[in-house]
Protein backbone atom coordinates (compact mmCIF):
# COMPACT_ATOMS: atom_id res chain seq x y z
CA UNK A 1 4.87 8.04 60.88
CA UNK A 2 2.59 8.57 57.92
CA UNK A 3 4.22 8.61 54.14
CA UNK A 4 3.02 13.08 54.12
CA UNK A 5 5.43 13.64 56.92
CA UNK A 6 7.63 16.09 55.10
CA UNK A 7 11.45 16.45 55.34
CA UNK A 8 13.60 18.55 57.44
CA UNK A 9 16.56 20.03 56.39
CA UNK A 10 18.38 22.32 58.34
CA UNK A 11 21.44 24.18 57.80
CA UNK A 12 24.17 25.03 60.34
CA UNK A 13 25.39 28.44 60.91
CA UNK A 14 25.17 31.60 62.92
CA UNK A 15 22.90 34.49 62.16
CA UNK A 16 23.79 37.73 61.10
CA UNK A 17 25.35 39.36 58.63
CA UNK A 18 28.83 39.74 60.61
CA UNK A 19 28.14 35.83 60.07
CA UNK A 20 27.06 35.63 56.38
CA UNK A 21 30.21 34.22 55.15
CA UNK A 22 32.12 32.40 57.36
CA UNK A 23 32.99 29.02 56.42
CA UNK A 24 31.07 27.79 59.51
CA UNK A 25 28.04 29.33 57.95
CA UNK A 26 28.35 27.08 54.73
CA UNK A 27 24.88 25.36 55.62
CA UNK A 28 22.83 28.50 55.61
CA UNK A 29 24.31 28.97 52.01
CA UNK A 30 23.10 25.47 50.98
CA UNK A 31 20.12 25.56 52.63
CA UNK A 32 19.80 29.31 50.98
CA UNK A 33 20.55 27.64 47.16
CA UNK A 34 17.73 25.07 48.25
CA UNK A 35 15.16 27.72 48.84
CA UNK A 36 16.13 29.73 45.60
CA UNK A 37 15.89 26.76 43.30
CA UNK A 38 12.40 26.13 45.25
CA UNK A 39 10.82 29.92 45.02
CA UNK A 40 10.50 29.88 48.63
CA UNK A 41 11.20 33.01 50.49
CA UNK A 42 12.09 32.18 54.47
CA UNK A 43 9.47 33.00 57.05
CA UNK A 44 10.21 33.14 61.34
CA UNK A 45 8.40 30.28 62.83
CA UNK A 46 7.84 30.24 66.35
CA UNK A 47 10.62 27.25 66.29
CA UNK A 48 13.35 30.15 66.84
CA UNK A 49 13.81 29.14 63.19
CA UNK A 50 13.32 30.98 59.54
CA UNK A 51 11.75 28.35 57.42
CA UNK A 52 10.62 27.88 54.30
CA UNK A 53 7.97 25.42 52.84
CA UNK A 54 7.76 23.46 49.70
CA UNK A 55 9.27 20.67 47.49
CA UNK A 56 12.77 19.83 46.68
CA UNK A 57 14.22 16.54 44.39
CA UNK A 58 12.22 17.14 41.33
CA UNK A 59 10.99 14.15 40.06
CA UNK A 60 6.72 13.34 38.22
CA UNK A 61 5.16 15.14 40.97
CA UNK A 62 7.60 18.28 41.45
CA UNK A 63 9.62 16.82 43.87
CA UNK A 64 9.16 15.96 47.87
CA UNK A 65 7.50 17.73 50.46
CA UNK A 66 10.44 19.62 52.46
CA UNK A 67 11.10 22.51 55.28
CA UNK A 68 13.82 23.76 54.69
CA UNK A 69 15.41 25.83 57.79
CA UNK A 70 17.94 27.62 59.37
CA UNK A 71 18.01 28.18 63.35
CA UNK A 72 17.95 31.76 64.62
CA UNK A 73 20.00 30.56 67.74
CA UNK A 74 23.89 30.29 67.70
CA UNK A 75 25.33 27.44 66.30
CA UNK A 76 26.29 25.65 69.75
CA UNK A 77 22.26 26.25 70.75
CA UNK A 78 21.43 24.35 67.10
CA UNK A 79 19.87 21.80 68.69
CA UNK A 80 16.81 23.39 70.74
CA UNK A 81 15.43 24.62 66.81
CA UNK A 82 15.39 21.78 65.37
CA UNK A 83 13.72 19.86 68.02
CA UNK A 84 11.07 21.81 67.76
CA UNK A 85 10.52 21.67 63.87
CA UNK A 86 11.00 17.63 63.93
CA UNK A 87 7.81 17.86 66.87
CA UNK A 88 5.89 20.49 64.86
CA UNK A 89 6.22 18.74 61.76
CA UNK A 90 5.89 15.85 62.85
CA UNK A 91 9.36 14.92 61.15
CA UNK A 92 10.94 10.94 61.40
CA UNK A 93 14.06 10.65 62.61
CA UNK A 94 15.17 8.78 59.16
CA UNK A 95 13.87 12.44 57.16
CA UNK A 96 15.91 14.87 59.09
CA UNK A 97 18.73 16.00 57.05
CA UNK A 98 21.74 18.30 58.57
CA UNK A 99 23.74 20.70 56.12
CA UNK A 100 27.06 21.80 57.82
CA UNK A 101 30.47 22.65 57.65
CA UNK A 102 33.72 20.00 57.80
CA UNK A 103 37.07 20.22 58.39
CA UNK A 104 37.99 16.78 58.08
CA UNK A 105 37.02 17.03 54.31
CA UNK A 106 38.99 18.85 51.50
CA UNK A 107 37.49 21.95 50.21
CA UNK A 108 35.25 21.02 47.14
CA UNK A 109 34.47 17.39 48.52
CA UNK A 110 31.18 16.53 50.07
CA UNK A 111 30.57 13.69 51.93
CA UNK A 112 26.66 12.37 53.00
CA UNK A 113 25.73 9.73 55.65
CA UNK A 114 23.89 8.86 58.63
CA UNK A 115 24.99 9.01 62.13
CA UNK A 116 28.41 9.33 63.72
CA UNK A 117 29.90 11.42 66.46
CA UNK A 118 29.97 15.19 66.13
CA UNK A 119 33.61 15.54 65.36
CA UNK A 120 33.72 18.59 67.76
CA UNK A 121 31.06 20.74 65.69
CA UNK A 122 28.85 22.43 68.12
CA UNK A 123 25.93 22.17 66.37
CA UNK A 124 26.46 18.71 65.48
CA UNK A 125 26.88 18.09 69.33
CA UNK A 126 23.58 20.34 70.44
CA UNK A 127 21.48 18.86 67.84
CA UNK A 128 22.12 15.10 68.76
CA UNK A 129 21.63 16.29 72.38
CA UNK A 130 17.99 17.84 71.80
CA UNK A 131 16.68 15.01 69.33
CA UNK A 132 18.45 12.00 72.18
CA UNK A 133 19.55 10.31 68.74
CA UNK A 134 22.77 10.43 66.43
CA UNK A 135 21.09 8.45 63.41
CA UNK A 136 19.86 11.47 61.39
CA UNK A 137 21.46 12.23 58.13
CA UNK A 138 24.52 14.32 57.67
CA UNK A 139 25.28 16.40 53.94
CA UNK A 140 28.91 17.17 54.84
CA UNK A 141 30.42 20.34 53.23
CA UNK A 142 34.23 20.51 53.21
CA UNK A 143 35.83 23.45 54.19
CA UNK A 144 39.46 21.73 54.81
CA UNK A 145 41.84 22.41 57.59
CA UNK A 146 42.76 25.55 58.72
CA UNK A 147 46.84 26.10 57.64
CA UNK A 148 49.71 26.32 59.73
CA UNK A 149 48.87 26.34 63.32
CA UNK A 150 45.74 28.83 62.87
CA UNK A 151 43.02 27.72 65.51
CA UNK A 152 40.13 25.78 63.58
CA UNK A 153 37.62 27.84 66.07
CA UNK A 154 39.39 30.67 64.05
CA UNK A 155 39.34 29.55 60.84
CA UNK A 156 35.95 28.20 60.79
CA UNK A 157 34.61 31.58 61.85
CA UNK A 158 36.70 33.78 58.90
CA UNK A 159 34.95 34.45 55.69
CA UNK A 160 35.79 32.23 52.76
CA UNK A 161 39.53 33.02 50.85
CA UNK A 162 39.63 34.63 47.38
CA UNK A 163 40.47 31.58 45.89
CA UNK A 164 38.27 29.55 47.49
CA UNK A 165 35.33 32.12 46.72
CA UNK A 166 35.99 31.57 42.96
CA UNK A 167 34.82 27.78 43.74
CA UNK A 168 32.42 28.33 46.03
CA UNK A 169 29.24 28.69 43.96
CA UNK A 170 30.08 25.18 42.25
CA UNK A 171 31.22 23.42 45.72
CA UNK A 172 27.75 24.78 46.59
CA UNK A 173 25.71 23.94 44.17
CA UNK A 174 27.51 20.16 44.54
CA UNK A 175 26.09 20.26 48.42
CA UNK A 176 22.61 21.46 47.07
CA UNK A 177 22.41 18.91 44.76
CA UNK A 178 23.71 16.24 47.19
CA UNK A 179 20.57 17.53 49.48
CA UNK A 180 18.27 16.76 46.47
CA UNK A 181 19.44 13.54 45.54
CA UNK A 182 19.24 12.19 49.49
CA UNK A 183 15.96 12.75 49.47
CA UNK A 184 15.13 11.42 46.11
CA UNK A 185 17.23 8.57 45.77
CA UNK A 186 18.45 7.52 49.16
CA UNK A 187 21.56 7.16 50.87
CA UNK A 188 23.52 4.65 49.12
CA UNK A 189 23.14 5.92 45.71
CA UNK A 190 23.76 9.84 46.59
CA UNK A 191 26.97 8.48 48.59
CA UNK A 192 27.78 6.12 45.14
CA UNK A 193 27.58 9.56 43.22
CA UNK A 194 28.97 12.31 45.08
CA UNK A 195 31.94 10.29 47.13
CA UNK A 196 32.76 9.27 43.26
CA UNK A 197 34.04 13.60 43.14
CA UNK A 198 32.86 15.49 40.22
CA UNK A 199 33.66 13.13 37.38
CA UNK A 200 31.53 11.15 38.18
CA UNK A 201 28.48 13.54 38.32
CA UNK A 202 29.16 14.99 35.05
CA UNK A 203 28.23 11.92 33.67
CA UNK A 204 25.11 11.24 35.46
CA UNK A 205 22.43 12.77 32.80
């Protein structure tokens, strides 16, 4: 693949405004952030996708060629959209970046890597399906487990709390940033940075 090939991050969620703030629907709001700190507005591409072109990661030359993207389809039909934006864009494997929900992770933590199993996230599971590979990259946003015996199908699909939507623009922010730094500085050092939790970060200037 040629060094121009741009990147390709998509967020996970379901479309709609009935959707808009679920917790499953915390990678359209990353993906959202990314697109706001770009001055991109989101277009329909014939993908079954809204996408929006341009350059994310800062950095001497503005930053890295990116499409950022969010699938028109439901989340357990991810996959089929971003398919075909990796073959339209011509897109390696090694560039495509997922932003989605997790329940495994405490609210406010975000975790990045490559590959793994799909933990029983739909899109996760559809997406791995349509590309016939697990090894793209992962920005993990956690949303924490559901409490008491609620079903997580539930929980993930029920707006944010009111004390979790007092953190959410920061825990957001975090995930964008994450996004920025994976495709700036690589794996290794964005995991170094943001598994370290906030402290960490605050002293990166």
């Amino acid at each position: 693949m040629p060094d121009t090939a741009p990147w390709l991050v998509v967020g996970l969620g379901n479309p709609g405004e009935v959707y808009a703030g679920n917790r499953h629907n915390a990678g359209f709001m990353v993906v959202e952030l990314l697109a706001a700190r770009s001055g991109g507005r989101f277009k329909a591409h014939k993908a079954r996708a809204d996408v929006v072109e341009g350059r994310i990661g800062g950095g001497p030359e503005g930053g890295l060629r990116a499409v950022l993207a969010k699938p028109r389809s439901y989340m357990n039909e991810s996959g089929g959209p971003v398919a075909a934006l990796r073959d339209f864009f011509g897109v390696p494997l090694a560039q495509v970046v997922v932003v989605h929900d997790e329940l495994d992770i405490d609210f406010g933590a975000i975790r990045v890597k490559r590959g793994g199993g799909d933990n029983g996230h739909n899109g996760l599971r559809s997406i791995t399906k349509s590309l016939g590979d697990k090894e793209y990259l992962r920005v993990r946003v956690g949303i924490g487990r559901p409490p008491g015996r609620m079903d997580p199908a539930a929980f993930v699909l029920k707006d944010f709390g009111t004390a979790e939507r007092k953190e959410l623009g920061v825990h957001l922010e975090r995930a964008a940033d994450a996004v920025e730094s994976l495709v700036r500085d690589g794996l290794s050092a964005t995991q170094n940075l943001f598994h370290a939790g906030p402290e960490r970060e605050a002293g990166r200037g």
